[in-house]
C-alpha atoms as a PDB file:
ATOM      1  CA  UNK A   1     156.272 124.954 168.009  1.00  0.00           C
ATOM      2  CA  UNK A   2     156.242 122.235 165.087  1.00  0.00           C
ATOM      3  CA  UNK A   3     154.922 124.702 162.253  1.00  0.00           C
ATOM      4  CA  UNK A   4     157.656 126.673 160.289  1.00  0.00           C
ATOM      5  CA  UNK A   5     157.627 130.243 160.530  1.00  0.00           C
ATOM      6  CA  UNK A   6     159.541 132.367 158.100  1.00  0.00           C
ATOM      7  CA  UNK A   7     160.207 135.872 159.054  1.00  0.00           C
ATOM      8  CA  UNK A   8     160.029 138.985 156.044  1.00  0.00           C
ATOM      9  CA  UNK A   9     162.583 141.247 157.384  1.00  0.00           C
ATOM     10  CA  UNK A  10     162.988 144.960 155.905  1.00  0.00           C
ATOM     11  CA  UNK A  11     166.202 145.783 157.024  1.00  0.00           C
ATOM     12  CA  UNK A  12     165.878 149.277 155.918  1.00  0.00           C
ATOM     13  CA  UNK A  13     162.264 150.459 157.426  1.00  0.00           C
ATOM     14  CA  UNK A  14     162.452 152.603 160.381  1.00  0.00           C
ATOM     15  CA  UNK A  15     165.271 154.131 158.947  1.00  0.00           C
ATOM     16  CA  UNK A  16     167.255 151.168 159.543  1.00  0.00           C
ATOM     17  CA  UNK A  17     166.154 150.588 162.963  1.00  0.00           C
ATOM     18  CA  UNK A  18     164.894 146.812 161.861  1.00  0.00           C
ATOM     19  CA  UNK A  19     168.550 145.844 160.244  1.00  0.00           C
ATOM     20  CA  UNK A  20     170.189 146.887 163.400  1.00  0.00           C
ATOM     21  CA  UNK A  21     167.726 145.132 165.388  1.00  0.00           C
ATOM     22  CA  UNK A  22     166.620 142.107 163.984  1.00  0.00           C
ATOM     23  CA  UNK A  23     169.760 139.915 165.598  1.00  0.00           C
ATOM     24  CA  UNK A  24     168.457 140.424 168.698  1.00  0.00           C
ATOM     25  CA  UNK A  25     164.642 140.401 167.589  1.00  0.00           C
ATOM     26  CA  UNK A  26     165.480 136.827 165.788  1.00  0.00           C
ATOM     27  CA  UNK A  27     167.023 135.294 169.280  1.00  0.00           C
ATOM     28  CA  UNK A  28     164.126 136.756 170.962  1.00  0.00           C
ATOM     29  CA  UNK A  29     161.417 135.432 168.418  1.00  0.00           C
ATOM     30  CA  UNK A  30     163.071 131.893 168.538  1.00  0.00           C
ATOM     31  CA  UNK A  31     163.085 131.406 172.117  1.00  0.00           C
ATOM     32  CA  UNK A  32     159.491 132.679 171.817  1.00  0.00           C
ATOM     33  CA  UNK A  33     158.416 130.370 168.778  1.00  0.00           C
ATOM     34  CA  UNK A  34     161.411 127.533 168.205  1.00  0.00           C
ATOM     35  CA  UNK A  35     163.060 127.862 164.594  1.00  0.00           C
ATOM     36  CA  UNK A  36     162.454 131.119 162.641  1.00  0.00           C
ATOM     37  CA  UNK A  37     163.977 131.521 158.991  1.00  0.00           C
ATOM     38  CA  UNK A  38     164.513 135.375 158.014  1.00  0.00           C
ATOM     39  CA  UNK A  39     164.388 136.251 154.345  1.00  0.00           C
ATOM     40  CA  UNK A  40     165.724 139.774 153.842  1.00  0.00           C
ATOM     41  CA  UNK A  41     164.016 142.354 150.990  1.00  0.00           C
ATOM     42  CA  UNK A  42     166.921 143.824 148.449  1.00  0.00           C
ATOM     43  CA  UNK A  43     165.884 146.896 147.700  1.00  0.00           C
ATOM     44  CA  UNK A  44     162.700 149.928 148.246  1.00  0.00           C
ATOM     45  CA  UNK A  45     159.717 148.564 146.368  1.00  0.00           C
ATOM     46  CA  UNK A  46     158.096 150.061 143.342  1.00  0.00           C
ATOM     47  CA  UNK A  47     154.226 149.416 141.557  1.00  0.00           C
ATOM     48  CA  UNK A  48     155.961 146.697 139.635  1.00  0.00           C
ATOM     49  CA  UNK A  49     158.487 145.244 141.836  1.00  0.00           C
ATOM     50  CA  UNK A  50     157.731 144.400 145.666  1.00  0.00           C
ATOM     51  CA  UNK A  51     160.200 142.981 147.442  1.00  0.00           C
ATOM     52  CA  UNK A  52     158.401 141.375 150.324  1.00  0.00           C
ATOM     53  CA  UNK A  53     155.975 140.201 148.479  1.00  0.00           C
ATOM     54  CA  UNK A  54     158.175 137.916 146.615  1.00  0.00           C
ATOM     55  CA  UNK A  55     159.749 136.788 149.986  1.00  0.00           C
ATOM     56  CA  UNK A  56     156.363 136.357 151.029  1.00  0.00           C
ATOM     57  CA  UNK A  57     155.529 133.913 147.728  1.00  0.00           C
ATOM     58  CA  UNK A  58     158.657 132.142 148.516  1.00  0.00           C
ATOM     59  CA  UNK A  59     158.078 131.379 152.007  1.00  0.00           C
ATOM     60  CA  UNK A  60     154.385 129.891 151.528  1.00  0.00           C
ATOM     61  CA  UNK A  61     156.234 128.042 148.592  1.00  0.00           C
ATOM     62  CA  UNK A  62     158.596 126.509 151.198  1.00  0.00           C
ATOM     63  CA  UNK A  63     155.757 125.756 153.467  1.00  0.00           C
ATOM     64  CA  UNK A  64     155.722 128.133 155.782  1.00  0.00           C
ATOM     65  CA  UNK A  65     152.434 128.640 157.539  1.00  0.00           C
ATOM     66  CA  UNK A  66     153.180 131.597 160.028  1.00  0.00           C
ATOM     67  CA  UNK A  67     155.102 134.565 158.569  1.00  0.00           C
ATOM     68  CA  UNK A  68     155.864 137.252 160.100  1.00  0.00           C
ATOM     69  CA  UNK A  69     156.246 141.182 158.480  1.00  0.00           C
ATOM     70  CA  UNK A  70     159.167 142.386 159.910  1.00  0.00           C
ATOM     71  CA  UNK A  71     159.123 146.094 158.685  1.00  0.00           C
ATOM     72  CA  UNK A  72     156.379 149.264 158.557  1.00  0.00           C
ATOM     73  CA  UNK A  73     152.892 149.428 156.941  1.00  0.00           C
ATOM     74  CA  UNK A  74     154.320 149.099 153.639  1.00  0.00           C
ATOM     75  CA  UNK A  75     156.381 146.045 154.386  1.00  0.00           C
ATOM     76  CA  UNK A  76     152.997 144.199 156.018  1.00  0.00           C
ATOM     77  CA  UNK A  77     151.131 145.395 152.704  1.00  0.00           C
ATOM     78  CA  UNK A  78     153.575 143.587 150.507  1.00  0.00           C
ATOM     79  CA  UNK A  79     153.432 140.635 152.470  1.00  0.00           C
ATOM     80  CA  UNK A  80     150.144 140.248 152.606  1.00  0.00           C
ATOM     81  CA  UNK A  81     150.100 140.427 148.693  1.00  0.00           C
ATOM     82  CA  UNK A  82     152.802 138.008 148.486  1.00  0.00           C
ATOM     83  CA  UNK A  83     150.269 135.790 150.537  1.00  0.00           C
ATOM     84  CA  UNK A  84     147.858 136.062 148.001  1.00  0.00           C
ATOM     85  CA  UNK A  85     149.871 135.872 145.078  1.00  0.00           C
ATOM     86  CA  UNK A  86     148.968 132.687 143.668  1.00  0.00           C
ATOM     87  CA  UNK A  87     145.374 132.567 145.171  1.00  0.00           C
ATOM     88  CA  UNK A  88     142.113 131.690 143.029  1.00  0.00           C
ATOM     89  CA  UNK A  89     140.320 132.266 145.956  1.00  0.00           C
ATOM     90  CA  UNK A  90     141.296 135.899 147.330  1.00  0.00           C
ATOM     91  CA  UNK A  91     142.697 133.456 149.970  1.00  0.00           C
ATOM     92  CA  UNK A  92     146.088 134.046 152.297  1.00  0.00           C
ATOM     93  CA  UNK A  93     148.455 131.662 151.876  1.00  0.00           C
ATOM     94  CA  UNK A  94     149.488 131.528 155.367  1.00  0.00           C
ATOM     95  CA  UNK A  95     149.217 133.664 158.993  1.00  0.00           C
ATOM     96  CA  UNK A  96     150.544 136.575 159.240  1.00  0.00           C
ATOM     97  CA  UNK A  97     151.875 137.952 162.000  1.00  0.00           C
ATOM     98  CA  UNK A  98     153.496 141.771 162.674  1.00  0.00           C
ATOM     99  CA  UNK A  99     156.736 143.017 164.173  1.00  0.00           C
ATOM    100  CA  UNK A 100     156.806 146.603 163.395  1.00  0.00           C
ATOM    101  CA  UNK A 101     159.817 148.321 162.724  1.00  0.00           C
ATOM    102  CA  UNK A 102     158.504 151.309 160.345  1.00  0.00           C
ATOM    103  CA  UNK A 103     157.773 154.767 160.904  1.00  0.00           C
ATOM    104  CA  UNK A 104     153.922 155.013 161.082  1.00  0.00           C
ATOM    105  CA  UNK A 105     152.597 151.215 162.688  1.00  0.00           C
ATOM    106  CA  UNK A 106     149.015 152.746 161.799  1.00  0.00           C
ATOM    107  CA  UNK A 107     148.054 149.053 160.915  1.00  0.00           C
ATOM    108  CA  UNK A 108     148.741 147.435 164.764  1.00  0.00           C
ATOM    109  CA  UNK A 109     146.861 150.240 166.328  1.00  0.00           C
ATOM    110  CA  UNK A 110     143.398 149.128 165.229  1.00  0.00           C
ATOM    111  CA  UNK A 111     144.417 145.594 167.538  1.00  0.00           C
ATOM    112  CA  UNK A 112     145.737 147.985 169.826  1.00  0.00           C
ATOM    113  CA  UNK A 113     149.314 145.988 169.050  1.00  0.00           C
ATOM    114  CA  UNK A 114     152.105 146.787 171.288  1.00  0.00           C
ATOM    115  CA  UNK A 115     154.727 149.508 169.855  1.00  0.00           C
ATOM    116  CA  UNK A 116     157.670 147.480 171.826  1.00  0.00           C
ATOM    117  CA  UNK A 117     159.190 144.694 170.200  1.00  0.00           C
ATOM    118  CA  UNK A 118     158.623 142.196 173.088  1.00  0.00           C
ATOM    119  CA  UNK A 119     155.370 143.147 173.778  1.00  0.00           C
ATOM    120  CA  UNK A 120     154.715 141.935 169.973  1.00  0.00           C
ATOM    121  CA  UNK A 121     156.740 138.827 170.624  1.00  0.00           C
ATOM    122  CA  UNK A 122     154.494 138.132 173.340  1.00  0.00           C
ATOM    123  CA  UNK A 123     151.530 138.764 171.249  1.00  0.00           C
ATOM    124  CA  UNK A 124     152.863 136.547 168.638  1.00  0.00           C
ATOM    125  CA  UNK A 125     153.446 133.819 170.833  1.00  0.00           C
ATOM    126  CA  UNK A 126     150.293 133.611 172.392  1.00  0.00           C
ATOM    127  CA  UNK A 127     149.210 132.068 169.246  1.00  0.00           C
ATOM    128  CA  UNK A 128     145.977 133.981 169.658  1.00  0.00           C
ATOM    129  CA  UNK A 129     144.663 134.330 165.885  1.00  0.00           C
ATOM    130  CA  UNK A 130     141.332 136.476 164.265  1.00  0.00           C
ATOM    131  CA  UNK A 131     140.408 136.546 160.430  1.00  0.00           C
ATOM    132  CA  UNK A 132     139.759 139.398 158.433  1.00  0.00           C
ATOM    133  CA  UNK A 133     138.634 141.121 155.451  1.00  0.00           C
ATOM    134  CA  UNK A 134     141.277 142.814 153.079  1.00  0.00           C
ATOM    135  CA  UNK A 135     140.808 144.979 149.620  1.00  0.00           C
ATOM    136  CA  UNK A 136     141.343 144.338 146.293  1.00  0.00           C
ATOM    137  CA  UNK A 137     141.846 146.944 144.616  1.00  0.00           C
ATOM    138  CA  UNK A 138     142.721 148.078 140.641  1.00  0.00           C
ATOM    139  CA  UNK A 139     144.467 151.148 139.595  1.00  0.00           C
ATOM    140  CA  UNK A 140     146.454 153.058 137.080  1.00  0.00           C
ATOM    141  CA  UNK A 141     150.282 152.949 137.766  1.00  0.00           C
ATOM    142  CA  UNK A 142     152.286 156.659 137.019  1.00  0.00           C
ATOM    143  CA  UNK A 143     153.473 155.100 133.431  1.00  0.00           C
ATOM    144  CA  UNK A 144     149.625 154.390 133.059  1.00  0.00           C
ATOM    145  CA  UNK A 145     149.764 150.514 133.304  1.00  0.00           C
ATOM    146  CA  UNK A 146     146.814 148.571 135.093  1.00  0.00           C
ATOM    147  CA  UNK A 147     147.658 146.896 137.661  1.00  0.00           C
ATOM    148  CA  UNK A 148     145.904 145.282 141.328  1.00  0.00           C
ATOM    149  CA  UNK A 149     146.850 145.270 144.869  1.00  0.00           C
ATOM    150  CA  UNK A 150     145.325 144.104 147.997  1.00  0.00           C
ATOM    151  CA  UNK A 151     145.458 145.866 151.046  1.00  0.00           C
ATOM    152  CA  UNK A 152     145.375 145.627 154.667  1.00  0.00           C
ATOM    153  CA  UNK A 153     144.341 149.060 156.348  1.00  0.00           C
ATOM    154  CA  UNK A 154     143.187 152.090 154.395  1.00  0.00           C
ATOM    155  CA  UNK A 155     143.899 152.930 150.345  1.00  0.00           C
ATOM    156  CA  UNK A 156     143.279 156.581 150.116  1.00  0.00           C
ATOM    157  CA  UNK A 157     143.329 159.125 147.292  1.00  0.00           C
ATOM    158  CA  UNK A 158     144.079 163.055 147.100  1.00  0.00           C
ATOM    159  CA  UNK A 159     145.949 164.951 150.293  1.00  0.00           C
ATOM    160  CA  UNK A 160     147.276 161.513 150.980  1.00  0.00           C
ATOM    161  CA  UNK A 161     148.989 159.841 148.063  1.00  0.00           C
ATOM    162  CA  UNK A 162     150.776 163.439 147.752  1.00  0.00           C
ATOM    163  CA  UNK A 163     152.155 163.266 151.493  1.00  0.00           C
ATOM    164  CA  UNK A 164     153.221 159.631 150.694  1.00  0.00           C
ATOM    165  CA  UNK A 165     155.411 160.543 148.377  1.00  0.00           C
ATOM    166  CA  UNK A 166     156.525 163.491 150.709  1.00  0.00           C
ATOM    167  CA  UNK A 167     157.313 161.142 153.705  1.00  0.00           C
ATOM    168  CA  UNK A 168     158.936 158.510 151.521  1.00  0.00           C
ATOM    169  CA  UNK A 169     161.611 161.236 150.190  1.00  0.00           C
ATOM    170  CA  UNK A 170     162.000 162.311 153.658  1.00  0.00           C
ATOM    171  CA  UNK A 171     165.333 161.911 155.776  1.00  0.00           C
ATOM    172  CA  UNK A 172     165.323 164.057 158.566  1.00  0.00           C
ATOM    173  CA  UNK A 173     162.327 164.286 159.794  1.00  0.00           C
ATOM    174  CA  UNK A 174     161.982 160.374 159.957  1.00  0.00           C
ATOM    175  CA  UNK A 175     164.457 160.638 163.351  1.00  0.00           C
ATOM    176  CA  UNK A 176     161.757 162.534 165.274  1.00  0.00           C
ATOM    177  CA  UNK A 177     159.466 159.338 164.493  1.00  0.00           C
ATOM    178  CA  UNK A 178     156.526 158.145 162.538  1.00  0.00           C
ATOM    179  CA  UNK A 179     154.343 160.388 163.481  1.00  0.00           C
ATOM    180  CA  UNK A 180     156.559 163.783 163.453  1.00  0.00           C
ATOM    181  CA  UNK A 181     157.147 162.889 160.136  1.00  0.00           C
ATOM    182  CA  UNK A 182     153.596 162.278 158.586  1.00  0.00           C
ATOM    183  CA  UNK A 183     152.765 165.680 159.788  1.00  0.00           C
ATOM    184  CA  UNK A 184     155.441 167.457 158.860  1.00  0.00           C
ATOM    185  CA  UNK A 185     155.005 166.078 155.703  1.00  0.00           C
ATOM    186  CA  UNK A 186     151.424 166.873 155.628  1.00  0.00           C
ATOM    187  CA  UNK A 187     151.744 170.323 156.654  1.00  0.00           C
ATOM    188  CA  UNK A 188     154.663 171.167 153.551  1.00  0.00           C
ATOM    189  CA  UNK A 189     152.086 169.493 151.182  1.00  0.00           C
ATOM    190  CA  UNK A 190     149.118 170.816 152.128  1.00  0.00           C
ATOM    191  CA  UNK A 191     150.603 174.283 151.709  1.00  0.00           C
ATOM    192  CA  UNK A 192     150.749 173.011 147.727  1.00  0.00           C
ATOM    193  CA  UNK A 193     147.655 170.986 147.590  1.00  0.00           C
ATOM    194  CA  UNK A 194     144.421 171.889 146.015  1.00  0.00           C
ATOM    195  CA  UNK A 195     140.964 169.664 146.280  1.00  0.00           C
ATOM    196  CA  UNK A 196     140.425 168.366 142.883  1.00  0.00           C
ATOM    197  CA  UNK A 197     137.007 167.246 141.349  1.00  0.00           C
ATOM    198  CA  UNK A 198     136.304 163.017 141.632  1.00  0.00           C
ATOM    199  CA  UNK A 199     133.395 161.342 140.454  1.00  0.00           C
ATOM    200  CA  UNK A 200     132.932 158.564 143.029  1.00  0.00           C
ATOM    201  CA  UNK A 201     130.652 155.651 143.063  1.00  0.00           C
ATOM    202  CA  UNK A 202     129.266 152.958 145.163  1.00  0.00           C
ATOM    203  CA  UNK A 203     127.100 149.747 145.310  1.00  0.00           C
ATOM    204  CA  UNK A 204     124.977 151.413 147.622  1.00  0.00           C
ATOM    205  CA  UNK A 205     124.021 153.921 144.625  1.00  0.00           C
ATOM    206  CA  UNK A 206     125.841 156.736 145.870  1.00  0.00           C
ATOM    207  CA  UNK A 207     127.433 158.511 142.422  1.00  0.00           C
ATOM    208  CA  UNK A 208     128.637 162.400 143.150  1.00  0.00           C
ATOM    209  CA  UNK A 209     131.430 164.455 141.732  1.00  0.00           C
ATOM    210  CA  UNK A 210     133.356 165.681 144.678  1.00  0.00           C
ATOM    211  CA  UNK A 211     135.893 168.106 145.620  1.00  0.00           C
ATOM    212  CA  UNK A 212     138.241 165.527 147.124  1.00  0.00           C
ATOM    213  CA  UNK A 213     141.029 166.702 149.536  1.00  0.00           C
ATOM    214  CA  UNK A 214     141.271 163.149 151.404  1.00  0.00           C
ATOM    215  CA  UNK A 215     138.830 160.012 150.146  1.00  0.00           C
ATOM    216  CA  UNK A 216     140.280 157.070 152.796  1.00  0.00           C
ATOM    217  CA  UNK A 217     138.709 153.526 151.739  1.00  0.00           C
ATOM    218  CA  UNK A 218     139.403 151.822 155.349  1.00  0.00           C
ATOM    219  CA  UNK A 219     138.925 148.745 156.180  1.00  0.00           C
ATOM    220  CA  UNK A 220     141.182 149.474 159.649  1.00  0.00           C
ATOM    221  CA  UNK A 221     141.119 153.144 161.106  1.00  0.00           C
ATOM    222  CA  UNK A 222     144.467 154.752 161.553  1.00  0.00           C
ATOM    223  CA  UNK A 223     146.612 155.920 158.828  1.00  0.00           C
ATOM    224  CA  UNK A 224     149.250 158.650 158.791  1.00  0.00           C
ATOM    225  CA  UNK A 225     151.113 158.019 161.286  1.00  0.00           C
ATOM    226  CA  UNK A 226     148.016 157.631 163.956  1.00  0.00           C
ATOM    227  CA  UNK A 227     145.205 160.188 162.146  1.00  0.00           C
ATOM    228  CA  UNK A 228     142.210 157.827 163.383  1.00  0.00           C
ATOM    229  CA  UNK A 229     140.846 158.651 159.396  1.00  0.00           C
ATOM    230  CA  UNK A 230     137.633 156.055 160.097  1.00  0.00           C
ATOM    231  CA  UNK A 231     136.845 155.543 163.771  1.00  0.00           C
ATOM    232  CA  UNK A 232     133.570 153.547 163.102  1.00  0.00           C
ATOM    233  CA  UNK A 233     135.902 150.802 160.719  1.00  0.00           C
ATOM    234  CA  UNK A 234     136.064 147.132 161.504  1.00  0.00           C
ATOM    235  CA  UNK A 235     137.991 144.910 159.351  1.00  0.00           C
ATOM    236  CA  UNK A 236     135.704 141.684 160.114  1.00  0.00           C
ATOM    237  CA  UNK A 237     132.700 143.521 158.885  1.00  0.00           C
ATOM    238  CA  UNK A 238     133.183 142.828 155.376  1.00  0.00           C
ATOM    239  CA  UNK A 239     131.831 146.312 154.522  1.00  0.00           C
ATOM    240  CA  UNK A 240     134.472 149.464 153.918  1.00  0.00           C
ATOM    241  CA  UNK A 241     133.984 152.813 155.653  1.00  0.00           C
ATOM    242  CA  UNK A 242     134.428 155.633 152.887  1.00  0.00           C
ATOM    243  CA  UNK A 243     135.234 158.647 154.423  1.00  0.00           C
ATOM    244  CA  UNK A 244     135.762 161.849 152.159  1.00  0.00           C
ATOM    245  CA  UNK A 245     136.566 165.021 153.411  1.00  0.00           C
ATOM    246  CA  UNK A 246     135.962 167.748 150.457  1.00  0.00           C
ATOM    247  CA  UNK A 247     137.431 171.151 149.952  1.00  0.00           C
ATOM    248  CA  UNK A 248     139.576 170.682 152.266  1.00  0.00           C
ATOM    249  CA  UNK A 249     141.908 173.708 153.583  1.00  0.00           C
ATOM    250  CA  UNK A 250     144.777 173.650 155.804  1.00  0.00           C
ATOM    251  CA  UNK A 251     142.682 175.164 158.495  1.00  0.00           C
ATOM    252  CA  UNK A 252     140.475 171.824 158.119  1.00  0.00           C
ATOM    253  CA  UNK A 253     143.754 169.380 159.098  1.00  0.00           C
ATOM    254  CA  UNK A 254     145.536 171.415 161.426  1.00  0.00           C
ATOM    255  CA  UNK A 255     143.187 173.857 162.671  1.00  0.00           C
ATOM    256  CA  UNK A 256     140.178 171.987 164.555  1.00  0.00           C
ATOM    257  CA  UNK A 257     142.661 170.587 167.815  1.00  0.00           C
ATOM    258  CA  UNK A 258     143.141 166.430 167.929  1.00  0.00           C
ATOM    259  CA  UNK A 259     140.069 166.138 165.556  1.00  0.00           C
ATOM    260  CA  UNK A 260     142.012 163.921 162.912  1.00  0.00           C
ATOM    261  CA  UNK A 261     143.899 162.351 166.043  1.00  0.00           C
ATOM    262  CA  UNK A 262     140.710 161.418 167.707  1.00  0.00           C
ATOM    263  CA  UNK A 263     138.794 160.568 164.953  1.00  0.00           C
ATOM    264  CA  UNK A 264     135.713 163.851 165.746  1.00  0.00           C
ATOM    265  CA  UNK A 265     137.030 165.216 162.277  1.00  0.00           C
ATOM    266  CA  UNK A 266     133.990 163.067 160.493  1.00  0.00           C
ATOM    267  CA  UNK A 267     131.301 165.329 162.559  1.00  0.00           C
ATOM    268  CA  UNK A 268     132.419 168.373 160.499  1.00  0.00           C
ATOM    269  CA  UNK A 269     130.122 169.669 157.388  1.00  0.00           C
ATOM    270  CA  UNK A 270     132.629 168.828 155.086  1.00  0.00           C
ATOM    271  CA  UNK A 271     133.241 164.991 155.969  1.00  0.00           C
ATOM    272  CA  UNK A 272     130.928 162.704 154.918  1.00  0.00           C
ATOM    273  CA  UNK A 273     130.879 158.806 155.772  1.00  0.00           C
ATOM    274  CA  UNK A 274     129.528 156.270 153.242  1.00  0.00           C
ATOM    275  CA  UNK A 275     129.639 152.314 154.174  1.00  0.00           C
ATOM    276  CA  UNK A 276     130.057 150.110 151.038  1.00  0.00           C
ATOM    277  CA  UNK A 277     131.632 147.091 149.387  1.00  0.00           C
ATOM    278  CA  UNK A 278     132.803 148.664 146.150  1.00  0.00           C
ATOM    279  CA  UNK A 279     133.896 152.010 145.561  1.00  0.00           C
ATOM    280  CA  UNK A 280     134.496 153.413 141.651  1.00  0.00           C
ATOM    281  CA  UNK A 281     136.895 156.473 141.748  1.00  0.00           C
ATOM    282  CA  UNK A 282     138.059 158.951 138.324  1.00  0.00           C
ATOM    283  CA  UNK A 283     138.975 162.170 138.221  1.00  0.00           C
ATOM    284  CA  UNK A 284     136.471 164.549 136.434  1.00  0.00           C
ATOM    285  CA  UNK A 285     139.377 166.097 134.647  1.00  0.00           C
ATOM    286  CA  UNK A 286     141.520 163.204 133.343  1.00  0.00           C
ATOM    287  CA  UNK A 287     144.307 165.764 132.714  1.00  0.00           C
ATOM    288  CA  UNK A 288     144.811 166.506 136.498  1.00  0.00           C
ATOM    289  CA  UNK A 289     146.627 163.809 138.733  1.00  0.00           C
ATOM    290  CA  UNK A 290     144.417 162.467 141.338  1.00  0.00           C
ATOM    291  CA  UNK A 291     147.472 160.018 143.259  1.00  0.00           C
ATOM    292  CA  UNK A 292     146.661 157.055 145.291  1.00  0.00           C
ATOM    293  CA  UNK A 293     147.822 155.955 149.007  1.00  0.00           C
ATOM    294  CA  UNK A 294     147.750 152.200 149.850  1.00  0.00           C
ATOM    295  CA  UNK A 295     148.990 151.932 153.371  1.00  0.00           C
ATOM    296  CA  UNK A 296     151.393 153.915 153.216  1.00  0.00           C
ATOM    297  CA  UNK A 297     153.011 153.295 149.886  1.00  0.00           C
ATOM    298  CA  UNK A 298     152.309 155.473 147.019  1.00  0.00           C
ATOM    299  CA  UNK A 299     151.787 153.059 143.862  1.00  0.00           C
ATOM    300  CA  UNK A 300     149.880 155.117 141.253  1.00  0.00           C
ATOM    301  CA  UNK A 301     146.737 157.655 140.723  1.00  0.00           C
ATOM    302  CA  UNK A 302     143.148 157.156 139.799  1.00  0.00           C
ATOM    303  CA  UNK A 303     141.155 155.826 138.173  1.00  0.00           C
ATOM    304  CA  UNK A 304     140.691 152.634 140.615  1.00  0.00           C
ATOM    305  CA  UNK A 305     138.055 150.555 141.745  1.00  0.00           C
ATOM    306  CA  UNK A 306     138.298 148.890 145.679  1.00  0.00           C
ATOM    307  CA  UNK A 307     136.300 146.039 146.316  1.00  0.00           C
ATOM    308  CA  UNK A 308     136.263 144.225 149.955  1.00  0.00           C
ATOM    309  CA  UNK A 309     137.217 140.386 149.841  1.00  0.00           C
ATOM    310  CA  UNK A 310     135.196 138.977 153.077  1.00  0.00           C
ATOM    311  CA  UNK A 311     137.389 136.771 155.983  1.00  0.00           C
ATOM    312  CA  UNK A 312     140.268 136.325 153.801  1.00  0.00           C
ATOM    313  CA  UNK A 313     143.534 136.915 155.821  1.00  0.00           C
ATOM    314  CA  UNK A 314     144.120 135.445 159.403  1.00  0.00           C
ATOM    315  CA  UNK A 315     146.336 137.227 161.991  1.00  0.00           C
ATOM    316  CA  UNK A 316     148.139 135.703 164.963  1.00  0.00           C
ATOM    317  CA  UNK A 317     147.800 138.749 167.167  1.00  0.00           C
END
């Protein structure tokens, strides 16, 4: 292949399982794809400083027009806003493709993506490409600075921003795998959590104030380590699926079977699914903490606003 390709590598997602794989992922992705420049993130990421996003920025600088997210969920979200970085458009700056190393890969199950590494290789080299929508989204950081994101698969708000934060500090639990440790951290949290009034609105003229344990804007339809949160999403549709589950107890997550693993929990009385393009979000009380989830990364609390930006990222999957 002519076109360069510059890989993102987190060498410390997975708990390190993509630093002590990548020298044998790189020989496998260039006899796959020809040459394949890795740029390495420095350090964990915070609301003001991603990592791979700058690497992204850099490698469409340097003309790269495949890159490849070498890392979890949060690794491919700060990619893809390193692709947009220096858009007027709310257009990528390249193709992305994805070589998960993380612990949840909730993003690659909506394109039913392999989970081994040479099945995405494969995928990858097959050249086989499909555009779709992202979200842009604006927020409140935790030092109460403005700031916006895009994102790939599903910003959230309640429950999940709090379990972010839980699976991010976690150590242990992360060698069981992804999705031991989402619901582990889950279950500690939810013992702590309680639903807190939201005023949400839409473009569709929905305006309530809600009793939010998990509000999921999704654009894809897996998040926590492979809860299918919005089975009926699509990210070509250029519509979100809101999906808010209110008053939620821990006898709602963990005690109705596979429901949040097979996607039957939006059938309950307490779920309700809107489809929209916009979504407003504050809390009623603007005392009480109401903390964001953007694929898996836990950048700030409301009040945000999500907004869907139409065919604007193209995958080689």
């Amino acid at each position: 292949m002519t076109d360069k390709t510059i890989a993102i590598v987190n060498p410390a997602s997975g708990g390190g399982r993509a630093g002590r794989a990548w020298p044998e992922l790189h020989k496998k992705l260039e006899a796959a794809l020809g040459p394949v420049t890795a740029l390495f993130t420095d350090g964990p990421a915070t609301p003001n400083h991603l990592p791979a996003a700058n690497l992204a920025r850099q490698a469409v600088d340097q003309g790269a027009s495949l890159v490849i997210a070498v890392g979890g969920d949060g690794t491919i979200n700060e990619t893809i806003n390193g692709l947009f970085a220096d858009s007027t458009s709310d257009q990528a700056g390249a193709t992305l493709a994805l070589l998960n190393t993380g612990t949840g890969g909730d993003f690659r199950k909506t394109f039913d993506l392999p989970a081994d590494f040479e099945g995405c290789i494969e995928r990858i080299a097959s050249g086989t490409t499909r555009t779709i929508d992202v979200g842009k989204m604006s927020f409140e950081t935790d030092d109460g600075k403005r700031l916006t994101r895009y994102f790939n698969n599903i910003a959230s708000f309640g429950l999940s921003g709090a379990v972010d934060r839980a699976v991010n500090r976690a150590t242990f639990s992360k060698l069981f795998g992804g999705s031991f440790t989402y619901q582990w951290a889950t279950l500690k949290t939810a013992l702590r959590f309680k639903p807190l009034p939201v005023r949400i609105r839409t473009d569709t003229g929905f305006d309530e104030v809600i009793n939010v344990g998990i509000a999921a804007i999704a654009n894809g339809r897996f998040f926590g380590g492979g809860m299918m949160m919005a089975p009926g999403a699509a990210p070509d549709d250029a519509i979100f699926d809101l999906v808010i589950m209110r008053d939620t107890t821990l006898g709602d997550l963990f005690g109705g079977g596979a429901a949040l693993q097979d996607g039957t929990h939006i059938e309950g009385e307490k779920v309700q699914v809107i489809r929209a393009k916009w979504i407003e979000a504050e809390p009623a009380d603007a005392k009480a903490p109401i903390l964001l989830d953007i694929d898996g990364e836990a950048p700030g609390r409301l009040p945000a606003r999500f907004e869907i930006v139409p065919a604007a990222l193209t995958l080689r999957i």
